[in-house]
Protein backbone atom coordinates (compact mmCIF):
# COMPACT_ATOMS: atom_id res chain seq x y z
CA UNK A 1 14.18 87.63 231.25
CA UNK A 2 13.88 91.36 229.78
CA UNK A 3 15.45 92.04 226.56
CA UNK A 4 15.44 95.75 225.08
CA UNK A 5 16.84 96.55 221.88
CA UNK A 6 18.77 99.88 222.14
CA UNK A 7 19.74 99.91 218.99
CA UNK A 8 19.32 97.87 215.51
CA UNK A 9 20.21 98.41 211.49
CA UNK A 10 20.81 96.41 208.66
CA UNK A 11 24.81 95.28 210.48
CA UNK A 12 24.63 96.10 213.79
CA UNK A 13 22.24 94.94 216.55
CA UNK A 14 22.54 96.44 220.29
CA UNK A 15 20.54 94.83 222.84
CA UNK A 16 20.28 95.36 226.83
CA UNK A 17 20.20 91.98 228.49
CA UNK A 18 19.48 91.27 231.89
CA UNK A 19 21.14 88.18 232.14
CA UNK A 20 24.91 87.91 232.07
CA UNK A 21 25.85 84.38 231.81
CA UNK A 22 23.57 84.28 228.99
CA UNK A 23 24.79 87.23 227.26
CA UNK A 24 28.34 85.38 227.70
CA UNK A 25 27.51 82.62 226.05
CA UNK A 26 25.76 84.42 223.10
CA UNK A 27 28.71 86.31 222.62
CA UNK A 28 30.97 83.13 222.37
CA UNK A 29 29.10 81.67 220.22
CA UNK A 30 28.38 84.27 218.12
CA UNK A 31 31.93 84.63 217.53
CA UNK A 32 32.46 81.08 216.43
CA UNK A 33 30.74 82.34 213.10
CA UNK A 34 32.34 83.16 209.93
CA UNK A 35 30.27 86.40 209.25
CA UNK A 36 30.91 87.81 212.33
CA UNK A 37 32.59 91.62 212.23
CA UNK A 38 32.33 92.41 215.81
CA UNK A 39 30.56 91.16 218.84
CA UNK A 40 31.35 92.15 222.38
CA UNK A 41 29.50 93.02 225.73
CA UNK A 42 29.72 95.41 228.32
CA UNK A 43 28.91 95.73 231.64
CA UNK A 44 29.04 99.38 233.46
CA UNK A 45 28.98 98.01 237.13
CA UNK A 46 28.32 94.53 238.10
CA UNK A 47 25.46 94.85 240.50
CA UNK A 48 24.08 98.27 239.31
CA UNK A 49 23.55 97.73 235.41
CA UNK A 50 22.54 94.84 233.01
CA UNK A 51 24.82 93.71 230.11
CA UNK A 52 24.68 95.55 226.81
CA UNK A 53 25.01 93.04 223.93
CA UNK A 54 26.39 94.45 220.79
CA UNK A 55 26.59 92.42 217.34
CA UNK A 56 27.99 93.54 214.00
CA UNK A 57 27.70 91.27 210.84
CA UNK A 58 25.43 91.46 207.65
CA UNK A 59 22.80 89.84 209.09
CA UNK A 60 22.97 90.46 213.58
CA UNK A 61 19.82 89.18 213.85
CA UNK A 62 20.86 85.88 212.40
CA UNK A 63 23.92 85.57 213.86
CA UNK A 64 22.30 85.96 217.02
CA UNK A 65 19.52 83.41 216.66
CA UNK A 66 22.34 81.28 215.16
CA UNK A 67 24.14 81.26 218.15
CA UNK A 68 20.65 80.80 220.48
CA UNK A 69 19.92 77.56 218.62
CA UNK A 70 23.84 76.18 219.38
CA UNK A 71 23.46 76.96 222.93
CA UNK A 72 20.34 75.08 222.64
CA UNK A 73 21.84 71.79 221.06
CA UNK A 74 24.59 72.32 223.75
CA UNK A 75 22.48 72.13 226.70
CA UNK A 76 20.23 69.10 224.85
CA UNK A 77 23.70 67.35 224.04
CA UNK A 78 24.18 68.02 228.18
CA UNK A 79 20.90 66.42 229.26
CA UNK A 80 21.33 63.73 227.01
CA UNK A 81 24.31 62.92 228.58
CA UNK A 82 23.45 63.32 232.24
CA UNK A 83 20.65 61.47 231.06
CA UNK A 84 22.44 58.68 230.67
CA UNK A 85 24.68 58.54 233.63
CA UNK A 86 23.17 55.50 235.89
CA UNK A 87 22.46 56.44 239.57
């Protein structure tokens, strides 16, 4: 996965993504914070250009690891489960 970071300050993180379900989960989950100002992603055409993540918030960086480590309980909450299903 490629990550660039276009741009980044104390409140507002902007990062090029090239993975668009993730970038759609990051930004729902990033918006399930308190903190959160603004978060949104665009995508300039679907098969020509990579999602641009942008975060704003007094800590982006944070709020954007925060919302990595949910998606990550998520998807161990999901194994668990399937997991347990009997074949």
């Amino acid at each position: 996965m490629k990550v660039e970071v276009l741009e980044e300050s104390d409140e507002k993180l902007k990062l090029r993504i090239d993975d668009l379900t993730l970038v759609n989960l990051l930004n729902d989950n990033i918006w399930k914070q308190k903190s959160i100002e603004m978060a949104a992603y665009s995508v300039e055409h679907p098969y020509l250009s990579q999602p641009v993540l942008v975060v704003k918030s007094k800590n982006p960086k944070k709020s954007l690891l925060d919302a990595a480590d949910k998606i990550l309980e998520d998807v161990k909450e999901l194994k668990k489960k399937v997991d347990a299903i009997k074949e």
